[in-house]
C-alpha atoms as a PDB file:
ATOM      1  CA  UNK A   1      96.819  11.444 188.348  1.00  0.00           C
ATOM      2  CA  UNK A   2      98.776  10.049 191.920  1.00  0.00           C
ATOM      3  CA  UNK A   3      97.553   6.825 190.999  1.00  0.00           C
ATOM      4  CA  UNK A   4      99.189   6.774 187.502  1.00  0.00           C
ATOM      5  CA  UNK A   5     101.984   8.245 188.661  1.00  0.00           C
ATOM      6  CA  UNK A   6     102.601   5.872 191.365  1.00  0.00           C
ATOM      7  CA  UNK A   7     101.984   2.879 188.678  1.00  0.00           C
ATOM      8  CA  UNK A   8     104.676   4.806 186.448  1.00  0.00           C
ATOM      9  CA  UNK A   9     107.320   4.818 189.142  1.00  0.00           C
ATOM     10  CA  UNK A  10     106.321   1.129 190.271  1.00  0.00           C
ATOM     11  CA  UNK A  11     107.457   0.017 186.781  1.00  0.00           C
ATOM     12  CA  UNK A  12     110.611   1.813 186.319  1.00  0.00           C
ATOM     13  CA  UNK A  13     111.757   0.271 189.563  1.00  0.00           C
ATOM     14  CA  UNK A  14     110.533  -3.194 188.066  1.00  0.00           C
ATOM     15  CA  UNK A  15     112.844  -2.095 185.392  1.00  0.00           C
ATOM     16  CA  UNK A  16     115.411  -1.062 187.089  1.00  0.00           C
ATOM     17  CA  UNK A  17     115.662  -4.327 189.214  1.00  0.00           C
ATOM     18  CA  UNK A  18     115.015  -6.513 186.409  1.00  0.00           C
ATOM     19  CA  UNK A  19     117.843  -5.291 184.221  1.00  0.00           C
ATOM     20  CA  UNK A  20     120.975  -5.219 187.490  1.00  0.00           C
ATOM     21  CA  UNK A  21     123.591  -8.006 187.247  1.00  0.00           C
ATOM     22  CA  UNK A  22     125.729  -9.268 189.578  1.00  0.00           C
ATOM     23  CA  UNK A  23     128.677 -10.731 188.536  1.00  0.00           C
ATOM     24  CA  UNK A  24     131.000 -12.753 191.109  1.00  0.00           C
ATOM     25  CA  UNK A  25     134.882 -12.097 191.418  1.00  0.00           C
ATOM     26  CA  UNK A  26     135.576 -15.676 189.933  1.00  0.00           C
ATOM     27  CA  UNK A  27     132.741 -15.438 186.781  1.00  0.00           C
ATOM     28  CA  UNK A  28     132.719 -13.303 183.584  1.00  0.00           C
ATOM     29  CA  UNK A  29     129.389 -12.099 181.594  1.00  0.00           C
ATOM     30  CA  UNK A  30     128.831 -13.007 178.185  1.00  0.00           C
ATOM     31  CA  UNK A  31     126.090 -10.385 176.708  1.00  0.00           C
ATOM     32  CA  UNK A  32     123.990 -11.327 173.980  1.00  0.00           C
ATOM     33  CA  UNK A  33     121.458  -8.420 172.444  1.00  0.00           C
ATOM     34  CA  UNK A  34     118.630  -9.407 170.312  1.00  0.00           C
ATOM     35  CA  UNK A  35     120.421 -12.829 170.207  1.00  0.00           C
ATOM     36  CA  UNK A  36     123.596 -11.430 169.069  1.00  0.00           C
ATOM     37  CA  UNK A  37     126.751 -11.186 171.186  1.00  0.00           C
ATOM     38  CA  UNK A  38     127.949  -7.709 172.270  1.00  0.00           C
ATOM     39  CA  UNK A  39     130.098  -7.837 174.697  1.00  0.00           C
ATOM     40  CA  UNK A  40     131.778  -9.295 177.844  1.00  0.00           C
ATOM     41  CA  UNK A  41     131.117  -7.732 181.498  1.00  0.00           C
ATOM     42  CA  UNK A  42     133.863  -8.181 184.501  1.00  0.00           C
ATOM     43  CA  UNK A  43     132.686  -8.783 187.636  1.00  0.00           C
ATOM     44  CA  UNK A  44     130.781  -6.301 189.838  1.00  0.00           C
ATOM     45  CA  UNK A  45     127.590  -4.566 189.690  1.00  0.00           C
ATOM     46  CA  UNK A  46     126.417  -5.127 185.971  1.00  0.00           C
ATOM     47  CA  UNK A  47     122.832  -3.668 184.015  1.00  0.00           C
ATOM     48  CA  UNK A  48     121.474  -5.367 180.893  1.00  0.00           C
ATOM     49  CA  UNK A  49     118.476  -3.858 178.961  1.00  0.00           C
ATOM     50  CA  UNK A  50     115.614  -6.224 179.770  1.00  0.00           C
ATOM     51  CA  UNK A  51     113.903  -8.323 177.129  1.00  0.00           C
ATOM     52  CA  UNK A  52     116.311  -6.991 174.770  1.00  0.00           C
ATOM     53  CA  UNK A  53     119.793  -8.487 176.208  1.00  0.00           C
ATOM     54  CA  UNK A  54     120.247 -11.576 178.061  1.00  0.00           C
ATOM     55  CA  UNK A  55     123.630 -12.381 180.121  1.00  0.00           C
ATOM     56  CA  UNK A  56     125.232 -15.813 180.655  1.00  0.00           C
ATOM     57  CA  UNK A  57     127.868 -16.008 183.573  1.00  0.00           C
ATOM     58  CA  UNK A  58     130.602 -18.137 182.962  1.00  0.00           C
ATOM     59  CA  UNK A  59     132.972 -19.414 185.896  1.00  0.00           C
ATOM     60  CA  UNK A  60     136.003 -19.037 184.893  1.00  0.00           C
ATOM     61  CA  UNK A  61     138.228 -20.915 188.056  1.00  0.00           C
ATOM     62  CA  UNK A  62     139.941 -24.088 187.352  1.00  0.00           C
ATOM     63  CA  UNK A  63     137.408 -27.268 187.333  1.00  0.00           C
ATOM     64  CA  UNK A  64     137.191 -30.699 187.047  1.00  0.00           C
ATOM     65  CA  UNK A  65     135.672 -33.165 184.826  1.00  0.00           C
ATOM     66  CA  UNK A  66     135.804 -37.486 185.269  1.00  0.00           C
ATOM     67  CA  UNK A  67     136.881 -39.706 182.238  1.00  0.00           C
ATOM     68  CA  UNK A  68     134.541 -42.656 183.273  1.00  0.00           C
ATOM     69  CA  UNK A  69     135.902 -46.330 183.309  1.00  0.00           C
ATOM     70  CA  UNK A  70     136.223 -48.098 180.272  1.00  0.00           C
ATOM     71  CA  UNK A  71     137.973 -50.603 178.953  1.00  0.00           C
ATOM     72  CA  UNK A  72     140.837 -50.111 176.395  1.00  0.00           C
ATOM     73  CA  UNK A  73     143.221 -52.712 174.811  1.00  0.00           C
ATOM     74  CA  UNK A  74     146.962 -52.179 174.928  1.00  0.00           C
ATOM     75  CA  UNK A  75     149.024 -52.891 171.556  1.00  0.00           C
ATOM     76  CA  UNK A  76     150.117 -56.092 173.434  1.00  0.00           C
ATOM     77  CA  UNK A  77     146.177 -57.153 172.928  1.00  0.00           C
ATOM     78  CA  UNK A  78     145.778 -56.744 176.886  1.00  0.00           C
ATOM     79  CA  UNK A  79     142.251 -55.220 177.968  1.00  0.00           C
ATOM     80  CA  UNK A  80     142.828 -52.506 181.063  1.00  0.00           C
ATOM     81  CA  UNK A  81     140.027 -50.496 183.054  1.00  0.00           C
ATOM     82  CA  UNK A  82     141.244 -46.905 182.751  1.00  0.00           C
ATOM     83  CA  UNK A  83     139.768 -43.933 184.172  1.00  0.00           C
ATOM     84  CA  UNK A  84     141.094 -40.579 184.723  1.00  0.00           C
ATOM     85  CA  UNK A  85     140.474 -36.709 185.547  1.00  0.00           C
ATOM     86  CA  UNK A  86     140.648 -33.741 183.448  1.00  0.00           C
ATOM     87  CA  UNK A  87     141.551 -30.004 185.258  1.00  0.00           C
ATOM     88  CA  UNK A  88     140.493 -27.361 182.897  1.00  0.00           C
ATOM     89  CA  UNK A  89     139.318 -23.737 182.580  1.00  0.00           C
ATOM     90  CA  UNK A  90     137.827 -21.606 180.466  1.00  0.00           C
ATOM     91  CA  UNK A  91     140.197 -18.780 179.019  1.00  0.00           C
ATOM     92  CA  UNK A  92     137.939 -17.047 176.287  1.00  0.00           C
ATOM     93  CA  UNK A  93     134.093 -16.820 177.453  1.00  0.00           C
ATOM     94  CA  UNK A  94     132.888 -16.007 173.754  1.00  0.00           C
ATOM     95  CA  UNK A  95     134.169 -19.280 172.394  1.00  0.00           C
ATOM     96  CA  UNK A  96     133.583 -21.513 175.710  1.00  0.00           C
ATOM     97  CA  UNK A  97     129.562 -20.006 174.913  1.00  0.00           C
ATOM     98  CA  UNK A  98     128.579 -19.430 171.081  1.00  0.00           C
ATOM     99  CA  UNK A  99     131.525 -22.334 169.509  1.00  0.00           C
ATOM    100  CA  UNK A 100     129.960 -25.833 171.723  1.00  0.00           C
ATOM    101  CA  UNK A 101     126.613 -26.406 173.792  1.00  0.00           C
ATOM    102  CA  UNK A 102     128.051 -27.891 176.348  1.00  0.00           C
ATOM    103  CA  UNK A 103     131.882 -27.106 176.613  1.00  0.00           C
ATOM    104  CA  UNK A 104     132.236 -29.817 179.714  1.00  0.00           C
ATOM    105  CA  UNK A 105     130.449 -32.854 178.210  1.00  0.00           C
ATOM    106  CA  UNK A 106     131.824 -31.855 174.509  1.00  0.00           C
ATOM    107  CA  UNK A 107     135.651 -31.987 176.787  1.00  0.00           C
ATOM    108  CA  UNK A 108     135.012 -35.431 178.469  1.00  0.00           C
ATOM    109  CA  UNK A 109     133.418 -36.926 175.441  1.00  0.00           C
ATOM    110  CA  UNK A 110     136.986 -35.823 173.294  1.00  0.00           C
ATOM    111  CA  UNK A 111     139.429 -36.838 176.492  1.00  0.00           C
ATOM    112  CA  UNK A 112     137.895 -40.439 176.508  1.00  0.00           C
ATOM    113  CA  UNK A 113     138.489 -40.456 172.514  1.00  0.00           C
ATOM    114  CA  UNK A 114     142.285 -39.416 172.851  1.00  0.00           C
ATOM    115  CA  UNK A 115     142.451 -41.846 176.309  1.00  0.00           C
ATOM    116  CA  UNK A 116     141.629 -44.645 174.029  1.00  0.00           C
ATOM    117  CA  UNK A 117     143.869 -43.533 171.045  1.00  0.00           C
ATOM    118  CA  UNK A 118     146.867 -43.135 173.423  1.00  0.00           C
ATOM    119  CA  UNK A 119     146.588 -46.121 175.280  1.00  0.00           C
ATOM    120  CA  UNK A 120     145.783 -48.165 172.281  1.00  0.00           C
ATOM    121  CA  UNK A 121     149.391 -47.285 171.080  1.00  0.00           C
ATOM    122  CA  UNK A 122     151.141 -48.448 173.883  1.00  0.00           C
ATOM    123  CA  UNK A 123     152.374 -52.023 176.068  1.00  0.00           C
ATOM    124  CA  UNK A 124     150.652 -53.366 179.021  1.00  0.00           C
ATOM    125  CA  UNK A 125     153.892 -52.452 180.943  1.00  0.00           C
ATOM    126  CA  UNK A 126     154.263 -48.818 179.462  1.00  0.00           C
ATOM    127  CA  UNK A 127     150.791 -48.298 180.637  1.00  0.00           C
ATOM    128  CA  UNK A 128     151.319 -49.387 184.237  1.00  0.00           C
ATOM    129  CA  UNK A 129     154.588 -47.175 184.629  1.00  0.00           C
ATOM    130  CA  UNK A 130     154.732 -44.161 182.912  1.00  0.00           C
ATOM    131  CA  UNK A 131     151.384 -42.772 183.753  1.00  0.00           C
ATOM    132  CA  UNK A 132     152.260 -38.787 184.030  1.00  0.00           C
ATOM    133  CA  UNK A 133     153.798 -39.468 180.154  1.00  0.00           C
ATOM    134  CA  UNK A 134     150.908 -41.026 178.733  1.00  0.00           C
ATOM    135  CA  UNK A 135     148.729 -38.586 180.828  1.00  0.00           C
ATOM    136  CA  UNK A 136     150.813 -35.688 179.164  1.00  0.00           C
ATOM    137  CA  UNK A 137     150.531 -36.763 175.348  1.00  0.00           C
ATOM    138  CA  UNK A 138     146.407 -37.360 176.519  1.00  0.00           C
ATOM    139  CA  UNK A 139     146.533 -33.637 177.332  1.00  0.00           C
ATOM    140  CA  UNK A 140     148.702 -32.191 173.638  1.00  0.00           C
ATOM    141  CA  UNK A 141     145.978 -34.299 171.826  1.00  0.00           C
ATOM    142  CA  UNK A 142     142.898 -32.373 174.091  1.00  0.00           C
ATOM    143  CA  UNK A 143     144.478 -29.039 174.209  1.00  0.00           C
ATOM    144  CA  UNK A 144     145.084 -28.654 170.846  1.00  0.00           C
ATOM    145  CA  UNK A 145     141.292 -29.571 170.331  1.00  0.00           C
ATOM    146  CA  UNK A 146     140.155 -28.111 172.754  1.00  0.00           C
ATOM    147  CA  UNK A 147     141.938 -24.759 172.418  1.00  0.00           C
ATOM    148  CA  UNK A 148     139.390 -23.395 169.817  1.00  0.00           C
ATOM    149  CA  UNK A 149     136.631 -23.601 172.083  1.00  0.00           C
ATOM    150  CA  UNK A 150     137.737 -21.383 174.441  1.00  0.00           C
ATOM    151  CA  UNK A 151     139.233 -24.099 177.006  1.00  0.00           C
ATOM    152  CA  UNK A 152     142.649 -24.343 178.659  1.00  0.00           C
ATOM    153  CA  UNK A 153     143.681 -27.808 179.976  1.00  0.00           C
ATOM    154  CA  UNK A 154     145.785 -27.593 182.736  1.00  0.00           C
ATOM    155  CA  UNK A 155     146.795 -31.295 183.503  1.00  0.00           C
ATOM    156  CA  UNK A 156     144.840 -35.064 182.626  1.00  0.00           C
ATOM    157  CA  UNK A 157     145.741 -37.592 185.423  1.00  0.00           C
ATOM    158  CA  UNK A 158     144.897 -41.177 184.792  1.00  0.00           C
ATOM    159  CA  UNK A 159     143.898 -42.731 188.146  1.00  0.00           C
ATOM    160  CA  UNK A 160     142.766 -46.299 188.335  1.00  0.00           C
ATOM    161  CA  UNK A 161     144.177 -48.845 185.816  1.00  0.00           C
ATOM    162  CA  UNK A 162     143.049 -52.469 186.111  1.00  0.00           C
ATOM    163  CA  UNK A 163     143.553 -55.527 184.517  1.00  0.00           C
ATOM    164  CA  UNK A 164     142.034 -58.948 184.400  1.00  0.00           C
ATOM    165  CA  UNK A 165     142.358 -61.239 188.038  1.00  0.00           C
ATOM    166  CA  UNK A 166     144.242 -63.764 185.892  1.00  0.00           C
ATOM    167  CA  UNK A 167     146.815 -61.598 184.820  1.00  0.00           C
ATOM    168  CA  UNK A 168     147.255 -59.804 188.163  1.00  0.00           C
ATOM    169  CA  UNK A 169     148.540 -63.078 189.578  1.00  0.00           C
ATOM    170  CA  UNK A 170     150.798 -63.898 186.515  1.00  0.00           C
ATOM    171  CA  UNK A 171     151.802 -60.474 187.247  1.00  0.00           C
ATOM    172  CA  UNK A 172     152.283 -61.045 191.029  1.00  0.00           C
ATOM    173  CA  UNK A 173     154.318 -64.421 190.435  1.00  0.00           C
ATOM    174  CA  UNK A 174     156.805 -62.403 188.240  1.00  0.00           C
ATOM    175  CA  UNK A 175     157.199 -59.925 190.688  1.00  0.00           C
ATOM    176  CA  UNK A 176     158.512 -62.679 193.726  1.00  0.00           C
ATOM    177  CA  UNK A 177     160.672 -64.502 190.826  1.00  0.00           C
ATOM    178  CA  UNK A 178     161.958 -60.650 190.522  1.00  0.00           C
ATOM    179  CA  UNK A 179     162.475 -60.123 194.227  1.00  0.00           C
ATOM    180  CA  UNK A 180     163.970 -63.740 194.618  1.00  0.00           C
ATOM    181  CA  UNK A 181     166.383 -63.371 191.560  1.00  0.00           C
ATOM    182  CA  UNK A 182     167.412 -59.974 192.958  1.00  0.00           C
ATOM    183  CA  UNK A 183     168.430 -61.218 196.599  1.00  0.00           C
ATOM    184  CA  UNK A 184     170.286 -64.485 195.486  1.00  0.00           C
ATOM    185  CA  UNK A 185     172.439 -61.818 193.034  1.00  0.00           C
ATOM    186  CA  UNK A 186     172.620 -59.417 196.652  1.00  0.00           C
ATOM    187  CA  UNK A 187     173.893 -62.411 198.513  1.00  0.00           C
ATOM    188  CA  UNK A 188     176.722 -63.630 195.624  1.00  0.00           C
ATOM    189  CA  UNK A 189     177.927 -60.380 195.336  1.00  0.00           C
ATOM    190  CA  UNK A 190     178.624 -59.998 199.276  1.00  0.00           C
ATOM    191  CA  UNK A 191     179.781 -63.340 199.314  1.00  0.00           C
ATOM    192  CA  UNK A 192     181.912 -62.360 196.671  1.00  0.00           C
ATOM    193  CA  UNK A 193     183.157 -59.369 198.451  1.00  0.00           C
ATOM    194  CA  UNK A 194     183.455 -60.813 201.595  1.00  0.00           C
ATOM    195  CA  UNK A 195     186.216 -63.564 200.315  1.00  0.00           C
ATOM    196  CA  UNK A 196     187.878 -60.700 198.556  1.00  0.00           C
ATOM    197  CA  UNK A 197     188.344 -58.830 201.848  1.00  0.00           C
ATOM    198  CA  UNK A 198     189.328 -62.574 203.561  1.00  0.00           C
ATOM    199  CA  UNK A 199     191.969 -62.498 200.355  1.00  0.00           C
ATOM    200  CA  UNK A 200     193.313 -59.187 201.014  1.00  0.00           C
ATOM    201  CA  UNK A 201     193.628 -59.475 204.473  1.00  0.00           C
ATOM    202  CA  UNK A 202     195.793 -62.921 204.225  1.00  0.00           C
ATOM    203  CA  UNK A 203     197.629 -61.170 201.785  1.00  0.00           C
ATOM    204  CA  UNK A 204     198.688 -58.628 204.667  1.00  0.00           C
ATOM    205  CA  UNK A 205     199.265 -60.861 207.600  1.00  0.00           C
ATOM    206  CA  UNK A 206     201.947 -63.048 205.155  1.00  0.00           C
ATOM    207  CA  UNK A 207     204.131 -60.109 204.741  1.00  0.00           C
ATOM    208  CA  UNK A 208     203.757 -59.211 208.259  1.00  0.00           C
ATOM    209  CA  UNK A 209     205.867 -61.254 210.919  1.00  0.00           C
ATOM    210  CA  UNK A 210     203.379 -60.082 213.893  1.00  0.00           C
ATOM    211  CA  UNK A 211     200.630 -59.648 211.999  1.00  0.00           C
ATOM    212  CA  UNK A 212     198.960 -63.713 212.638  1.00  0.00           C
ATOM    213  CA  UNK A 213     200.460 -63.454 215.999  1.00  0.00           C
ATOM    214  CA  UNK A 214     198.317 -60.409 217.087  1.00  0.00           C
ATOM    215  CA  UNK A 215     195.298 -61.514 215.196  1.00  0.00           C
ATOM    216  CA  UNK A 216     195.595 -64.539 217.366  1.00  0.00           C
ATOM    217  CA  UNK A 217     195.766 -62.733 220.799  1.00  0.00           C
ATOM    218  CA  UNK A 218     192.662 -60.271 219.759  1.00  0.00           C
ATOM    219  CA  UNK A 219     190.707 -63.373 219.096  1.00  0.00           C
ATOM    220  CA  UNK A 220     191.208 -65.013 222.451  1.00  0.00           C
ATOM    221  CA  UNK A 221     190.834 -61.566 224.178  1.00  0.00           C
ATOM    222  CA  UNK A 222     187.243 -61.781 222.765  1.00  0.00           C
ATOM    223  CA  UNK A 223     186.486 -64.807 224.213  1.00  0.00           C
ATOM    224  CA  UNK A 224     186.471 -63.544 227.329  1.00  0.00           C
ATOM    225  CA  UNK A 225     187.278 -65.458 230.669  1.00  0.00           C
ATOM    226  CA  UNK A 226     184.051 -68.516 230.157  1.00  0.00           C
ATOM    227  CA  UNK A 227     184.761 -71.594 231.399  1.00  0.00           C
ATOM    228  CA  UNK A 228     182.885 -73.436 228.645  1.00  0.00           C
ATOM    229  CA  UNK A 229     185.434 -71.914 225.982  1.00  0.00           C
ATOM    230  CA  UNK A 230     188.128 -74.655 225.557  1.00  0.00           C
ATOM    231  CA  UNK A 231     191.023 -72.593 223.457  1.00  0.00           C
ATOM    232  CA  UNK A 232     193.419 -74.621 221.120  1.00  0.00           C
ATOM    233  CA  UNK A 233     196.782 -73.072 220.861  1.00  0.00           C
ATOM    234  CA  UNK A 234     198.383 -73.056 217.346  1.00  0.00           C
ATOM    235  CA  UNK A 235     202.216 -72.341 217.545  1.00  0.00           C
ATOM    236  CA  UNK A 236     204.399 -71.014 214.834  1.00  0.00           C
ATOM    237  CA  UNK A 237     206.556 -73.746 213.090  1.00  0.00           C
ATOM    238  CA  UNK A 238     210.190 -71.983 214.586  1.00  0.00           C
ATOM    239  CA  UNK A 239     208.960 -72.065 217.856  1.00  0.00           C
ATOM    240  CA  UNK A 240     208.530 -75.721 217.391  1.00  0.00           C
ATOM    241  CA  UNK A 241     211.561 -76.541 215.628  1.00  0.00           C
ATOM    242  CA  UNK A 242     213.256 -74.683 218.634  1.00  0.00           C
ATOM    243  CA  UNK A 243     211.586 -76.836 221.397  1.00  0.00           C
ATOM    244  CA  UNK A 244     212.831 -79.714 219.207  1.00  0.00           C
ATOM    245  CA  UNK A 245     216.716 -79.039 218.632  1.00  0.00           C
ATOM    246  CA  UNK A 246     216.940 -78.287 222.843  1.00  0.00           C
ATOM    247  CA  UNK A 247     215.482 -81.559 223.363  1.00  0.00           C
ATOM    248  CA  UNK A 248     218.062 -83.217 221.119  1.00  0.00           C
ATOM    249  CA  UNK A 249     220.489 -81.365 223.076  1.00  0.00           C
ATOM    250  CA  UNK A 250     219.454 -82.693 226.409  1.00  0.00           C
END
């Protein structure tokens, strides 16, 4: 009698342990009894009814999934390496679990679909600058797809783009004709603005008696006292014409 009584309590403890769940802070439970779903546990200290219920956890923090390289061609006929990253989560367990297999390899397979559709749509040069646009109107076409299996996209970055070694340097001689084109239109506009200011400042010193006279004397104050300076003198006409008439006096 101790002996089956000792096997009896020996398998309700089996029991017991065999049917206790723990659920982590950052999962949810899906329960599914006799193959049906029932219900949804939070986390904590769970119990399921062995044989007869099964529980799947599902993490439910934000994660990450690669689109892998491949080559698309621009509407310009250009072919470009693109790869990117998706950040998702899962927002409804139920449909993440019984709607798709494999919710993360169903997600990258659909992101590379809509990378190629986007891009395919667009210029070589619309590719290469507006990234976070084209990585935007990548994530619409996902979440709306996405959406009914229990998935929440929270951004698609695309992160390498590369394009043939040929077209780099055709790319990379534009760019110095660009920088050279820009700094010969830098230096005629100061030029431009420097004989303005030479203008305007003429323009003052004619209606101002002193005004060549003192620009004069700053000039040779700035010389300074070298002996290797030789200063030319440039008198005013009057003075001049008044050297000339006391002469004639003489």
């Amino acid at each position: 009698m101790a002996v089956f009584l000792y096997v009896i309590i020996v398998l309700v403890l089996l029991v017991v342990f065999s049917s206790i769940r723990i659920i982590n802070q950052y999962e949810k439970g899906l329960v599914l009894t006799l193959g049906k779903f029932t219900g949804i546990r939070e986390p904590g200290l769970r119990f399921v009814v062995p044989i007869i219920q099964r529980m799947i956890r599902v993490d439910m923090r934000v994660r990450t999934i690669d689109i892998e390289k491949q080559q698309v061609m621009t509407r310009d006929n250009v072919p470009a390496d693109v790869n990117g990253v998706v950040f998702f989560k899962v927002h409804k367990v139920d449909d993440a679990v019984i709607k798709v297999q494999d919710y993360s390899y169903a997600l990258s397979q659909y992101a590379q679909t809509a990378l190629r559709d986007v891009i395919g749509g667009m210029t070589l040069d619309t590719l290469l600058v507006e990234r976070q646009q084209i990585g935007e109107e990548i994530k619409k076409i996902v979440d709306k797809e996405t959406d009914q299996w229990g998935l929440d996209i929270q951004v698609i970055k695309l992160q390498d783009i590369e394009v043939p070694d040929d077209l780099k340097r055709i790319m990379s001689r534009q760019a110095a004709a660009e920088r050279e084109k820009r700094a010969v239109i830098i230096k005629s506009e100061g030029d431009r603005d420097a004989a303005n200011n030479l203008a305007a400042a003429a323009t003052i010193m004619a209606k101002s008696k002193g005004a060549m006279q003192l620009r004069t004397l700053q000039t040779l104050d700035g010389l300074g006292p070298t002996a290797s300076n030789t200063v030319v003198m440039a008198l005013p006409v009057e003075v001049m014409e008044f050297f000339q008439k006391l002469t004639k006096k003489g």
